[in-house]
PDB file of N, CA and C in Angstrom:
ATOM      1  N   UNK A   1      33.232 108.858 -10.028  1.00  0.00           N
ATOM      2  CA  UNK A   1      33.551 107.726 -10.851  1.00  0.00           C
ATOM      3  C   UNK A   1      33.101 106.419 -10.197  1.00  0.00           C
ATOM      4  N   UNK A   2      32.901 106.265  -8.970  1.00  0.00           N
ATOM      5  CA  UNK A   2      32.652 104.876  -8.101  1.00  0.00           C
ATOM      6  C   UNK A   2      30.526 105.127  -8.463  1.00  0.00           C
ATOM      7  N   UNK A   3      30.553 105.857  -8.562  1.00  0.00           N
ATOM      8  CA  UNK A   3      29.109 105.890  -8.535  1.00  0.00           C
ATOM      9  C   UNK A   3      28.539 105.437 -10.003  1.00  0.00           C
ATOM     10  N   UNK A   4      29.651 105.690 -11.184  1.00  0.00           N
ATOM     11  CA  UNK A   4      29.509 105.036 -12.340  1.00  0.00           C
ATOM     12  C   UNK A   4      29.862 103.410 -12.385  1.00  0.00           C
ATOM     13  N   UNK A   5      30.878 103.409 -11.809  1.00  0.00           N
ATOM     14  CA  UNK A   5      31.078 101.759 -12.085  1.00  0.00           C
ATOM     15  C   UNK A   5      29.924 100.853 -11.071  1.00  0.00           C
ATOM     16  N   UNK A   6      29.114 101.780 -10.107  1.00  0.00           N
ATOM     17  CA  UNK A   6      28.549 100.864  -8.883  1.00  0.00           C
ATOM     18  C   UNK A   6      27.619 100.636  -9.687  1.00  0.00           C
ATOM     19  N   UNK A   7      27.004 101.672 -10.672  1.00  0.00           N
ATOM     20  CA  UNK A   7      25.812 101.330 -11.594  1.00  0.00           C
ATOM     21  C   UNK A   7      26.092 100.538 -12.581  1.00  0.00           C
ATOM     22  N   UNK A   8      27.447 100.227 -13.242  1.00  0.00           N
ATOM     23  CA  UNK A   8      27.374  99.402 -14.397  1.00  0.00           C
ATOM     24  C   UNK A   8      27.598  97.474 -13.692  1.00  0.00           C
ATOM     25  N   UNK A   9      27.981  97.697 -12.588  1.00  0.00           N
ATOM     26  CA  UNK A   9      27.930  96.420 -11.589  1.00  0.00           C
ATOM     27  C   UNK A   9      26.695  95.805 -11.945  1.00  0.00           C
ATOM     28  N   UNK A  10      25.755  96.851 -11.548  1.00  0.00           N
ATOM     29  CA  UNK A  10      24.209  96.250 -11.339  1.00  0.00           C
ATOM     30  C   UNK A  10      23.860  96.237 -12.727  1.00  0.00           C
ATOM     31  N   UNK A  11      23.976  96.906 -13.415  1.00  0.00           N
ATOM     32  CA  UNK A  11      24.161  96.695 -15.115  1.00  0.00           C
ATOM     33  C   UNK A  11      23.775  95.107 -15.488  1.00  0.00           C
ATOM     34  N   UNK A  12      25.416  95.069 -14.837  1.00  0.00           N
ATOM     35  CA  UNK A  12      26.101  93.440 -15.617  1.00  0.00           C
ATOM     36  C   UNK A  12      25.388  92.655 -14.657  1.00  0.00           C
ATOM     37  N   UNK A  13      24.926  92.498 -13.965  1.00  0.00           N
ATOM     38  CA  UNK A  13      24.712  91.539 -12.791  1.00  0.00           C
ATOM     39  C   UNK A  13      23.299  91.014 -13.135  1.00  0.00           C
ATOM     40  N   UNK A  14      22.339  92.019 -13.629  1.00  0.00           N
ATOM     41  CA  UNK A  14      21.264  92.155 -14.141  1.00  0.00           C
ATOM     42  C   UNK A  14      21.183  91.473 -15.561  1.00  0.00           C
ATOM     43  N   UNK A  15      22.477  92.025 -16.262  1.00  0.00           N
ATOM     44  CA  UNK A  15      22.089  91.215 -17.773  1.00  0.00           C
ATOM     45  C   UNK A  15      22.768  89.837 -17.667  1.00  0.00           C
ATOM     46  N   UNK A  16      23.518  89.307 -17.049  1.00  0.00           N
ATOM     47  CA  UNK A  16      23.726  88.428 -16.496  1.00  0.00           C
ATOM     48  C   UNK A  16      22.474  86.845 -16.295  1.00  0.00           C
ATOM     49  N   UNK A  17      21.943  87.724 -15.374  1.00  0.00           N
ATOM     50  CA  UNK A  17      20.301  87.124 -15.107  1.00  0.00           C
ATOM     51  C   UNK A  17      19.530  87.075 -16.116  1.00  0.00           C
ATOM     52  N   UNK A  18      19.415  87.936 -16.828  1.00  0.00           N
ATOM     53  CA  UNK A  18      18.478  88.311 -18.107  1.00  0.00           C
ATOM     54  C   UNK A  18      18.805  87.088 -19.294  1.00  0.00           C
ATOM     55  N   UNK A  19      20.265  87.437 -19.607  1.00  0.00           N
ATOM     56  CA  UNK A  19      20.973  86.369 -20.161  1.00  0.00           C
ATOM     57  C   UNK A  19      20.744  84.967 -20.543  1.00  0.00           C
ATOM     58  N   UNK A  20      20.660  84.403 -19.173  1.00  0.00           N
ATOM     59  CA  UNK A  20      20.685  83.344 -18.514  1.00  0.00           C
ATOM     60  C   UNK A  20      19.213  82.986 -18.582  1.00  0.00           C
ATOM     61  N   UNK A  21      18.394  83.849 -18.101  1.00  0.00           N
ATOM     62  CA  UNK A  21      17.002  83.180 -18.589  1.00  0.00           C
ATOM     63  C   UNK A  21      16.502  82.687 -20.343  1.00  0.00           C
ATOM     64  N   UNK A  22      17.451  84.335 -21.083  1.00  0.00           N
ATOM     65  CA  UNK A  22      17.036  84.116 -22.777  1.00  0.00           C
ATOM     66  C   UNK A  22      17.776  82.668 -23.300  1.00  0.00           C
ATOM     67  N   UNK A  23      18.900  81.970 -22.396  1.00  0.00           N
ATOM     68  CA  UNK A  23      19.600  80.799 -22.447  1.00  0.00           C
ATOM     69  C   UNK A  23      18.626  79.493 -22.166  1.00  0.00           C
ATOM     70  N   UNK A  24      17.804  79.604 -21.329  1.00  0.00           N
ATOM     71  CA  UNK A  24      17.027  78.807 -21.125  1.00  0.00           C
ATOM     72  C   UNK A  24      15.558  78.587 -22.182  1.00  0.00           C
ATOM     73  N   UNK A  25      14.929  79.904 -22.231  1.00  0.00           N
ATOM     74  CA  UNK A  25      14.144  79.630 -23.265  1.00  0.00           C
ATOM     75  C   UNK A  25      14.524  78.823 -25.032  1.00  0.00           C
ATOM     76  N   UNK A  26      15.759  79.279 -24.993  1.00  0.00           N
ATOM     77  CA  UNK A  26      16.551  78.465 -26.601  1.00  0.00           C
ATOM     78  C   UNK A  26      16.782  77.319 -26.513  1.00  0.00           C
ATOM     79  N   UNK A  27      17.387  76.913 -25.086  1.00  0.00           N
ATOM     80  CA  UNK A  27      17.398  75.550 -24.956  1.00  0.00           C
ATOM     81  C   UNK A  27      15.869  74.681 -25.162  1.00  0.00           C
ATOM     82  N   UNK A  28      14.827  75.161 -24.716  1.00  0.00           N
ATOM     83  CA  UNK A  28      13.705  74.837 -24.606  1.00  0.00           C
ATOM     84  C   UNK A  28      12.883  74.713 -25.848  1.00  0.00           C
ATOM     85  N   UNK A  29      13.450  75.460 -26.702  1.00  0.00           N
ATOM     86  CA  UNK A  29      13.085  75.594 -27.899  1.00  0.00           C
ATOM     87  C   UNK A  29      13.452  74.716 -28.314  1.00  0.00           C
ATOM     88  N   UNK A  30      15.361  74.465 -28.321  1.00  0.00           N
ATOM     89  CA  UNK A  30      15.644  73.174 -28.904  1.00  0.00           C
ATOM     90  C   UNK A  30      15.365  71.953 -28.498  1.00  0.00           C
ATOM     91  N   UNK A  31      14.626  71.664 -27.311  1.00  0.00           N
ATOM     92  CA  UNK A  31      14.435  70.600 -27.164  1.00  0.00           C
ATOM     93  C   UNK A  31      13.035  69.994 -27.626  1.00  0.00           C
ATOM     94  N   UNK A  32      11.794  71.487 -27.631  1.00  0.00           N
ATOM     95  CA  UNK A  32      10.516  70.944 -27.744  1.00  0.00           C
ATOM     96  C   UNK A  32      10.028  71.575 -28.974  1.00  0.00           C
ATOM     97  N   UNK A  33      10.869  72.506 -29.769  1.00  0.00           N
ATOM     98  CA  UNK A  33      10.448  72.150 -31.096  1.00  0.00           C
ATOM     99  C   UNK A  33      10.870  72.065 -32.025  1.00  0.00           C
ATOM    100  N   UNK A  34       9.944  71.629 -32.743  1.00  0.00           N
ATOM    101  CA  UNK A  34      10.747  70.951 -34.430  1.00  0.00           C
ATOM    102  C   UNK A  34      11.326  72.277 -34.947  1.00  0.00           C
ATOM    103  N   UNK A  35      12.192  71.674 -35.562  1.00  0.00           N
ATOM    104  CA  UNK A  35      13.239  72.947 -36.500  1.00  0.00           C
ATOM    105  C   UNK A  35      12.180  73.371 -37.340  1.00  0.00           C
ATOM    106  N   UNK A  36      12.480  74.913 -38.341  1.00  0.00           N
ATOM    107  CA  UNK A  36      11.639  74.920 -38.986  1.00  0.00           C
ATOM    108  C   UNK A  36      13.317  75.317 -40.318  1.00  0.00           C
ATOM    109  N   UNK A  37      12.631  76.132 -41.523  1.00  0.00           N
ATOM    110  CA  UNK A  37      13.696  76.186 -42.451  1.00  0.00           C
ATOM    111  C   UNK A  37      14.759  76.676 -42.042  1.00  0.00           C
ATOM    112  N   UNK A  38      13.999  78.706 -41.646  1.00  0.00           N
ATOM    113  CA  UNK A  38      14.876  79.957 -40.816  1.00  0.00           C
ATOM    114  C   UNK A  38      15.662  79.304 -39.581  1.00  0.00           C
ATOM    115  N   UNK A  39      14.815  78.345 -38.925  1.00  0.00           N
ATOM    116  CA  UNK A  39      15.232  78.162 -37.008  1.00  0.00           C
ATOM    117  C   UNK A  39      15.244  76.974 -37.037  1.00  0.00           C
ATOM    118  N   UNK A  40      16.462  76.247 -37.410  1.00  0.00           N
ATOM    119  CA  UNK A  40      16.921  74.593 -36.894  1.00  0.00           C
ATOM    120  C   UNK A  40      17.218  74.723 -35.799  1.00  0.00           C
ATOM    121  N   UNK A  41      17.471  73.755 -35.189  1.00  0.00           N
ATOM    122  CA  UNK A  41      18.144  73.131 -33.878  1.00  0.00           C
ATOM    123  C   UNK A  41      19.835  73.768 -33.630  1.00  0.00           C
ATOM    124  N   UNK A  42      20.647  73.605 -34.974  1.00  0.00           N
ATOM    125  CA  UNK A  42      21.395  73.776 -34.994  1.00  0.00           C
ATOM    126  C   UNK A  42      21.870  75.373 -34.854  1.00  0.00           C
ATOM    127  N   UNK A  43      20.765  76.504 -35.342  1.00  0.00           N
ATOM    128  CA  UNK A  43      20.509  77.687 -35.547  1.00  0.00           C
ATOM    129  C   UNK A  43      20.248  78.036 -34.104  1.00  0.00           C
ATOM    130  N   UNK A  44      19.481  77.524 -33.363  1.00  0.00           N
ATOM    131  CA  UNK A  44      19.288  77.736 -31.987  1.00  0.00           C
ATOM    132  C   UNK A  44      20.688  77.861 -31.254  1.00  0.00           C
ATOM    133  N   UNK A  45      21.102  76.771 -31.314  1.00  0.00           N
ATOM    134  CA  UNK A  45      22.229  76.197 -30.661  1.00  0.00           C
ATOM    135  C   UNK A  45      23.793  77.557 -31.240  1.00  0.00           C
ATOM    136  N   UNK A  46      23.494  77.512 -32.258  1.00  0.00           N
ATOM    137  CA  UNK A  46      24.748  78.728 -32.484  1.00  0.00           C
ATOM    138  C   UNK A  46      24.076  80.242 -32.037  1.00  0.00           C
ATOM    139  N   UNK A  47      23.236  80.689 -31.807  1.00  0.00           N
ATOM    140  CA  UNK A  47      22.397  81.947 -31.277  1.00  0.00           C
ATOM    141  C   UNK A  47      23.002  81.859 -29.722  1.00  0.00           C
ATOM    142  N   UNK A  48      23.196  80.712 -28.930  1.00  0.00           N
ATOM    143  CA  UNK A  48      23.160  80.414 -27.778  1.00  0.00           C
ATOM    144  C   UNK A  48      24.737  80.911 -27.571  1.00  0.00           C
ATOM    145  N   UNK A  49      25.597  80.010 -28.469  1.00  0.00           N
ATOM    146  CA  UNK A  49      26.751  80.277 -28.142  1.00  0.00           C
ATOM    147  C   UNK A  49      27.389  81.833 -28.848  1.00  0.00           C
ATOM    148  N   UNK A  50      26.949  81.901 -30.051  1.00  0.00           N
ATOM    149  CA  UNK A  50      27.323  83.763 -30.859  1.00  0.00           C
ATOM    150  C   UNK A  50      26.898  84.767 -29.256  1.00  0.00           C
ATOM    151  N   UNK A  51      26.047  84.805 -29.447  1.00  0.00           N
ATOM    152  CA  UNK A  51      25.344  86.141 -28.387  1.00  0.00           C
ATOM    153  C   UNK A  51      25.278  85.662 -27.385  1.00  0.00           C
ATOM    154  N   UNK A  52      24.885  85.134 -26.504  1.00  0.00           N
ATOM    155  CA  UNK A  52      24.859  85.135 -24.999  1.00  0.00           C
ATOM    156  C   UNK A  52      25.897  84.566 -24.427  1.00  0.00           C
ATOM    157  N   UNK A  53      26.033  83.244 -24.932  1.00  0.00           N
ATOM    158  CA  UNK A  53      27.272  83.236 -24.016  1.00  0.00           C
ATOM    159  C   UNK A  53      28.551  84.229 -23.845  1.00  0.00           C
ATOM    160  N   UNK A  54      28.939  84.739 -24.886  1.00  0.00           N
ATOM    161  CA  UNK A  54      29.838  85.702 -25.564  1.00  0.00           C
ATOM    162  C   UNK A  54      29.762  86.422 -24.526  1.00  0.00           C
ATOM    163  N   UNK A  55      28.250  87.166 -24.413  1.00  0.00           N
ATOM    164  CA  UNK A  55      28.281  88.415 -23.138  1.00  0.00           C
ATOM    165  C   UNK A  55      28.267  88.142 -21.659  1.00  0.00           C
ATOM    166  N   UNK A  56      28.031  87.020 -21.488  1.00  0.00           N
ATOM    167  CA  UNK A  56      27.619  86.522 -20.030  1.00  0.00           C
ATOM    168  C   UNK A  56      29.906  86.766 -19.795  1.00  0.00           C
ATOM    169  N   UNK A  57      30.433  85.967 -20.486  1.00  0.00           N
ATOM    170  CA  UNK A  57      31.397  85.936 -20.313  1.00  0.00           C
ATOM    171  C   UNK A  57      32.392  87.195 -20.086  1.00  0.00           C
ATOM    172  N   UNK A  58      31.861  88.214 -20.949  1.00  0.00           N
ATOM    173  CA  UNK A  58      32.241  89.465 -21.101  1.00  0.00           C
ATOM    174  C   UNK A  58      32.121  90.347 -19.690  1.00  0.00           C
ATOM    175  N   UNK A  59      30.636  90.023 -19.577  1.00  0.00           N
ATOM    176  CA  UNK A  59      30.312  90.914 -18.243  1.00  0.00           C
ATOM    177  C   UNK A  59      30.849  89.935 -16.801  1.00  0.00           C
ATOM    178  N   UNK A  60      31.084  88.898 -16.792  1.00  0.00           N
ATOM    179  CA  UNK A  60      31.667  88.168 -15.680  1.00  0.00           C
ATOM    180  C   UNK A  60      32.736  88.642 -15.817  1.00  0.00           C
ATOM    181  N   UNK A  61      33.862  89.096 -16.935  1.00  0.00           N
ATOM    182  CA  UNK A  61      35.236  89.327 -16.980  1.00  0.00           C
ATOM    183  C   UNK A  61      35.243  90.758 -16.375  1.00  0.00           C
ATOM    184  N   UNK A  62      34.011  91.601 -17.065  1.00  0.00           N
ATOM    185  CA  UNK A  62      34.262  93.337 -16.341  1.00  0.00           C
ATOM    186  C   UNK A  62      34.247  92.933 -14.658  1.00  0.00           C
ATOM    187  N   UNK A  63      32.972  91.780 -14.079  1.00  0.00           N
ATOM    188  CA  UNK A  63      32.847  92.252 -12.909  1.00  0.00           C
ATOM    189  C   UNK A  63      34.264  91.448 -12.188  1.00  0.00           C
ATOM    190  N   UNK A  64      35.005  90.758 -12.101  1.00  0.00           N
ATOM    191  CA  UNK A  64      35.996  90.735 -11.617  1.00  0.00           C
ATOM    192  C   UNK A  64      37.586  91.752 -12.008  1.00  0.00           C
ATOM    193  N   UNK A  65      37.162  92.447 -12.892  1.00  0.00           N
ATOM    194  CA  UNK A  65      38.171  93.388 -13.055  1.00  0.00           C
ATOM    195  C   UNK A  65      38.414  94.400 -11.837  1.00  0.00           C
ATOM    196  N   UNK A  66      36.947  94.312 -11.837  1.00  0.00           N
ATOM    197  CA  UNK A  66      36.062  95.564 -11.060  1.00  0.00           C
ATOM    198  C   UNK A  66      35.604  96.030  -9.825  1.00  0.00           C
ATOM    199  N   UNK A  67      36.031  94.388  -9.270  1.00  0.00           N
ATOM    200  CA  UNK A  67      35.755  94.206  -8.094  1.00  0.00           C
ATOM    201  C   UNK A  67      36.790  94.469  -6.981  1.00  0.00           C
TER     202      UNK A  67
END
C-alpha cells in the first residue's frame, strides 16, 4: 500500500507542475489576446478558476493528508 500512495505523491506533485504551467499559458492568453465570441477574457478567466485551480487545491489537500 506505501508503494501505491508513493506513486500517487509523484502523481500529484507532477500535475501540480503541469497545472501551474496550463495556468500560465491562460493567463497569457488573457492578457495578449483579443477575446474572440467562444473565448472571452472572461471565459479564460473562469477555465482558470473551474478546472485548475479546483485541482491544484485538491491535490495539495491529498498531499498533506498524506504526508
Amino acid at each position: 500500500m506505501s508503494m501505491d500512495r508513493k506513486r500517487m505523491k509523484k502523481i500529484r506533485e507532477k500535475r501540480i507542475i503541469g497545472v501551474g504551467k496550463q495556468i500560465e499559458k491562460h493567463e497569457d492568453k488573457i492578457e495578449n489576446e483579443k477575446g474572440r465570441l467562444d473565448t472571452t477574457r472572461d471565459y479564460w478567466k473562469g477555465e482558470i478558476e473551474k478546472k485548475f485551480s479546483k485541482k491544484i487545491e485538491e491535490d495539495e489537500e491529498y498531499l498533506d493528508e498524506h504526508n
